[in-house]
C-alpha atoms as a PDB file:
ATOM      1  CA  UNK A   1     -37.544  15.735  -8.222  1.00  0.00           C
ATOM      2  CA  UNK A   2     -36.863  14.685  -4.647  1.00  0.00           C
ATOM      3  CA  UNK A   3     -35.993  10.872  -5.287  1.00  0.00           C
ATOM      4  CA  UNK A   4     -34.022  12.111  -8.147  1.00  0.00           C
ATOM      5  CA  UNK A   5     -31.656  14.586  -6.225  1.00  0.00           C
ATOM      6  CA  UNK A   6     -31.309  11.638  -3.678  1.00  0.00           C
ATOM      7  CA  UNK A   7     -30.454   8.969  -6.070  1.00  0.00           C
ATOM      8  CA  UNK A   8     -28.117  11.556  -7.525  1.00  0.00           C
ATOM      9  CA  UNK A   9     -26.243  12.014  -4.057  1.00  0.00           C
ATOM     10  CA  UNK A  10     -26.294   8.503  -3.218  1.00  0.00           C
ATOM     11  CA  UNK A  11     -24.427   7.509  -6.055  1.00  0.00           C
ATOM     12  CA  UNK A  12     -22.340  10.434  -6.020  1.00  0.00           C
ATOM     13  CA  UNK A  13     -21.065   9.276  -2.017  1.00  0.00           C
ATOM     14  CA  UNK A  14     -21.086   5.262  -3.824  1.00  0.00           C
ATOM     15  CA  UNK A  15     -18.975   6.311  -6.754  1.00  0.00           C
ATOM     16  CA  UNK A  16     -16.662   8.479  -4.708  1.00  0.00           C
ATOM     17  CA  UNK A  17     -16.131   5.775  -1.445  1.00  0.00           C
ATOM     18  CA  UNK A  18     -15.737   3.151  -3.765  1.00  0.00           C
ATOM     19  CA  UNK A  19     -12.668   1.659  -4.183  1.00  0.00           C
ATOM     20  CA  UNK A  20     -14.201  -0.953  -6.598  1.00  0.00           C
ATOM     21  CA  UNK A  21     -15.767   0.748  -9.269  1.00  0.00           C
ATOM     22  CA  UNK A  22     -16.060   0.095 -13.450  1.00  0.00           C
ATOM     23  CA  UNK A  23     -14.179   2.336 -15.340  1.00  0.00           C
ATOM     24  CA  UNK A  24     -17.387   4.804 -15.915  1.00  0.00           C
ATOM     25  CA  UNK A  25     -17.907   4.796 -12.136  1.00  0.00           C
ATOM     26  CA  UNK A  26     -14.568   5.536 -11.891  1.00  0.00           C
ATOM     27  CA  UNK A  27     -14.179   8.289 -14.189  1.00  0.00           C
ATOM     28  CA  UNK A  28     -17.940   9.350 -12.961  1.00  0.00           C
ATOM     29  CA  UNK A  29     -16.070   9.664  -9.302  1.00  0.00           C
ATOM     30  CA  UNK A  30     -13.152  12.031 -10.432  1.00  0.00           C
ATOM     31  CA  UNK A  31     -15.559  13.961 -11.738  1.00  0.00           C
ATOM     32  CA  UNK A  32     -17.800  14.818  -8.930  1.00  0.00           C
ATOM     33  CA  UNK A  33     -14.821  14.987  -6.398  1.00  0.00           C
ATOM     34  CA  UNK A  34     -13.606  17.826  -8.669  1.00  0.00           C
ATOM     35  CA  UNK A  35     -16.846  19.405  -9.124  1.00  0.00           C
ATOM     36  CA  UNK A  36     -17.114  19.218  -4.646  1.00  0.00           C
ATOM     37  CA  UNK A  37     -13.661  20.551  -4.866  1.00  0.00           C
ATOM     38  CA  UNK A  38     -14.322  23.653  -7.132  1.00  0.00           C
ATOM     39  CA  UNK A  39     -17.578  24.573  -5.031  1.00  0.00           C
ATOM     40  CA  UNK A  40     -15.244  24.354  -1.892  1.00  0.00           C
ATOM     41  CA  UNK A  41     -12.496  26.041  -2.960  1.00  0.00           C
ATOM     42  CA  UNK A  42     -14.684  28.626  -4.810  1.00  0.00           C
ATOM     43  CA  UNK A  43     -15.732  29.876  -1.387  1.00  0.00           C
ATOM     44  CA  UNK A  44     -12.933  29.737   0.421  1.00  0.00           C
ATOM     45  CA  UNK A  45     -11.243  32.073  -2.667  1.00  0.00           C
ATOM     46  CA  UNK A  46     -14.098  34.303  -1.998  1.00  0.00           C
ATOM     47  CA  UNK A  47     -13.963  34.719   1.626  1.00  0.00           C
ATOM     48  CA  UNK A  48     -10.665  34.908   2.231  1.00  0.00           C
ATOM     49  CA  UNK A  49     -10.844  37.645  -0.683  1.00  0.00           C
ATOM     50  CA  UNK A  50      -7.923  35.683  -2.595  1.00  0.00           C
ATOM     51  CA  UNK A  51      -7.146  37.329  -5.887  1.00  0.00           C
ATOM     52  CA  UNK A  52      -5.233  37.019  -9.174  1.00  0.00           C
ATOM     53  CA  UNK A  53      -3.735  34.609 -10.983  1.00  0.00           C
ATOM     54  CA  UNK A  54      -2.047  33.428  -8.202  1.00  0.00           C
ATOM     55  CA  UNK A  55      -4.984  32.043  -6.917  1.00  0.00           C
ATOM     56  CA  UNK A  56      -5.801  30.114  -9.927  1.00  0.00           C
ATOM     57  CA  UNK A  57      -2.789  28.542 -10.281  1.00  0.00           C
ATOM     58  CA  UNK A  58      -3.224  27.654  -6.521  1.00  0.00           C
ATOM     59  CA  UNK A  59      -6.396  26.061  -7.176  1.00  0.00           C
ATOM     60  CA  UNK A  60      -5.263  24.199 -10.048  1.00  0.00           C
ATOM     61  CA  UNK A  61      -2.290  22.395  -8.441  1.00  0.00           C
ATOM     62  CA  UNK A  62      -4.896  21.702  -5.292  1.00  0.00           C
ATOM     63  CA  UNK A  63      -7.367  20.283  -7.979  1.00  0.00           C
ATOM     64  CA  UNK A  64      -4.921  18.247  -9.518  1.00  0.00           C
ATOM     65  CA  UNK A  65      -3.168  17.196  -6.781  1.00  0.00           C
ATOM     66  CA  UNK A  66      -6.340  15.686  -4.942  1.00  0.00           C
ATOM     67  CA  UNK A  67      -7.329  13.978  -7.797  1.00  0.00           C
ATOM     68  CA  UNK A  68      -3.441  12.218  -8.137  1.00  0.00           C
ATOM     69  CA  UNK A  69      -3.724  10.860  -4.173  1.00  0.00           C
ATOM     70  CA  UNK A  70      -7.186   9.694  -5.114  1.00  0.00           C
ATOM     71  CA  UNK A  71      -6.571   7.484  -8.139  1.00  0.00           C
ATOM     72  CA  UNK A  72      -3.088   7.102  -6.517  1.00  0.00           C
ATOM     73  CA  UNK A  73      -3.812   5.939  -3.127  1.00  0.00           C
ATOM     74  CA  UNK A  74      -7.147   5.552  -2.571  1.00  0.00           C
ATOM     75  CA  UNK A  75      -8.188   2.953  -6.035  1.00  0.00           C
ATOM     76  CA  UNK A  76      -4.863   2.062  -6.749  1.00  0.00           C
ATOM     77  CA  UNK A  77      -5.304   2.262 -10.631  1.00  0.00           C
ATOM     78  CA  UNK A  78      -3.131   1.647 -13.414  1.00  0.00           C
ATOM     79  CA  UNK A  79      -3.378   5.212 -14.851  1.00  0.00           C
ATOM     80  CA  UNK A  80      -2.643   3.597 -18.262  1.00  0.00           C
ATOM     81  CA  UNK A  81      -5.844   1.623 -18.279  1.00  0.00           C
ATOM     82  CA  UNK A  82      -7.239   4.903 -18.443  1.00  0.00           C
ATOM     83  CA  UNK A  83      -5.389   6.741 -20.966  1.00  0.00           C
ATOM     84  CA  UNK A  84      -2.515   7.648 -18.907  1.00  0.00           C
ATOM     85  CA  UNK A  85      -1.990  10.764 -15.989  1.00  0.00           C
ATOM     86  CA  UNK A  86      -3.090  13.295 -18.370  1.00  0.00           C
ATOM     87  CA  UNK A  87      -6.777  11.556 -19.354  1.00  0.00           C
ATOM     88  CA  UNK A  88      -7.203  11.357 -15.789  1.00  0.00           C
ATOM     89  CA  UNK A  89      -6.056  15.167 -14.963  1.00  0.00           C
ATOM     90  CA  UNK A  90      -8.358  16.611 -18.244  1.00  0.00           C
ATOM     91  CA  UNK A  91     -11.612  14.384 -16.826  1.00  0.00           C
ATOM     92  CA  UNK A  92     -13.958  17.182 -16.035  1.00  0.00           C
ATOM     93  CA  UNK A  93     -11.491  19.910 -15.300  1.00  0.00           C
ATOM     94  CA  UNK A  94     -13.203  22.828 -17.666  1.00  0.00           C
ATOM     95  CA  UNK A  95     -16.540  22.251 -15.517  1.00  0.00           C
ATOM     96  CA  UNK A  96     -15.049  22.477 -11.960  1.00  0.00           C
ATOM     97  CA  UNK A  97     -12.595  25.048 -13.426  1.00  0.00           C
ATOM     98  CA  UNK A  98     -15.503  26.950 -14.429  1.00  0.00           C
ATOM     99  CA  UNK A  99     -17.584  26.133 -11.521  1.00  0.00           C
ATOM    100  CA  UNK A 100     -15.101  27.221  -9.716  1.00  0.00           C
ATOM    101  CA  UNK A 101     -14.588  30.507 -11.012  1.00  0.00           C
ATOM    102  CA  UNK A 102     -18.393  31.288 -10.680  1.00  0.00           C
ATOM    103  CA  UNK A 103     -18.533  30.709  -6.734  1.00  0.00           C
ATOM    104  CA  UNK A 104     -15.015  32.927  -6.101  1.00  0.00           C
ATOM    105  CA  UNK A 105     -16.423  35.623  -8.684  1.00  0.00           C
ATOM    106  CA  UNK A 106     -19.560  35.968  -7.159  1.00  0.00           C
ATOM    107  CA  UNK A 107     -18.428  35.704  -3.228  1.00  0.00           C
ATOM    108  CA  UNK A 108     -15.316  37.489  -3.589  1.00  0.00           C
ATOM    109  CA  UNK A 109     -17.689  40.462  -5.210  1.00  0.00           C
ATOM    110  CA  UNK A 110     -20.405  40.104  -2.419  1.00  0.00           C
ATOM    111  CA  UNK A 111     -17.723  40.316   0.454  1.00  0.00           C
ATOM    112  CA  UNK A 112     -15.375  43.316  -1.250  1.00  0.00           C
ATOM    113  CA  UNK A 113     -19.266  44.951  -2.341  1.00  0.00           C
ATOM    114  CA  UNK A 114     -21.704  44.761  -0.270  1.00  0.00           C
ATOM    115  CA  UNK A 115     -25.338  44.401  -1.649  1.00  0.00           C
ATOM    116  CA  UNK A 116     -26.103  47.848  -0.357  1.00  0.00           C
ATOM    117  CA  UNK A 117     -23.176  49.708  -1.936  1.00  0.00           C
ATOM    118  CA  UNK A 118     -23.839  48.194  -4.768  1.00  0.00           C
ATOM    119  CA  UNK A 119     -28.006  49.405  -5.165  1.00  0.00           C
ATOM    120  CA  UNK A 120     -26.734  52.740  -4.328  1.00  0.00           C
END
């Protein structure tokens, strides 16, 4: 299990430092940056105690606009190759959205509740 998770991570930092990759390794690196980006952001929602929808549609334009600068700047791509901006901005979204979601849910409620109010 070990030499799995480290494979896992080394290709994750390959795919993601890469600027010449195949189009799976690519699309394998927008992924994972958006899946480090929702686990970020999730707890920086959750300790700052952001709330609402505003802080969703903050973390969406973040999301999306990290992933633009990185097929932008960083690879260079011809967006079309890949389906166009929108293939590229749907590529894994629902999981980090999701992911996302779970790590502000869960810190915002252990920092507004405290474990001991809460088993009272």
């Amino acid at each position: 299990l070990v030499a799995v998770s480290k494979y896992t991570g080394v290709r994750i930092v390959k795919a993601v430092v890469s600027t010449q990759s195949t189009g799976d390794e690519f699309l394998d690196s927008v992924y994972w940056i958006r899946q480090i980006v929702a686990v970020v952001f999730g707890i920086l929602w959750g300790v700052i105690k952001f709330k609402g929808l505003l802080g969703i549609m903050v973390y969406v334009i973040i999301n999306l606009g990290i992933i633009l600068l990185y097929y932008t700047r960083h690879h260079e791509i011809d967006e079309e190759e890949y389906g166009g901006h929108w293939e590229l901005a749907k590529e894994g979204f629902l999981t980090s959205f999701s992911l996302f979601l779970v790590f502000w849910i869960i810190l915002y409620t252990l920092y507004v509740q405290p474990l001991a109010a809460v088993t009272s």
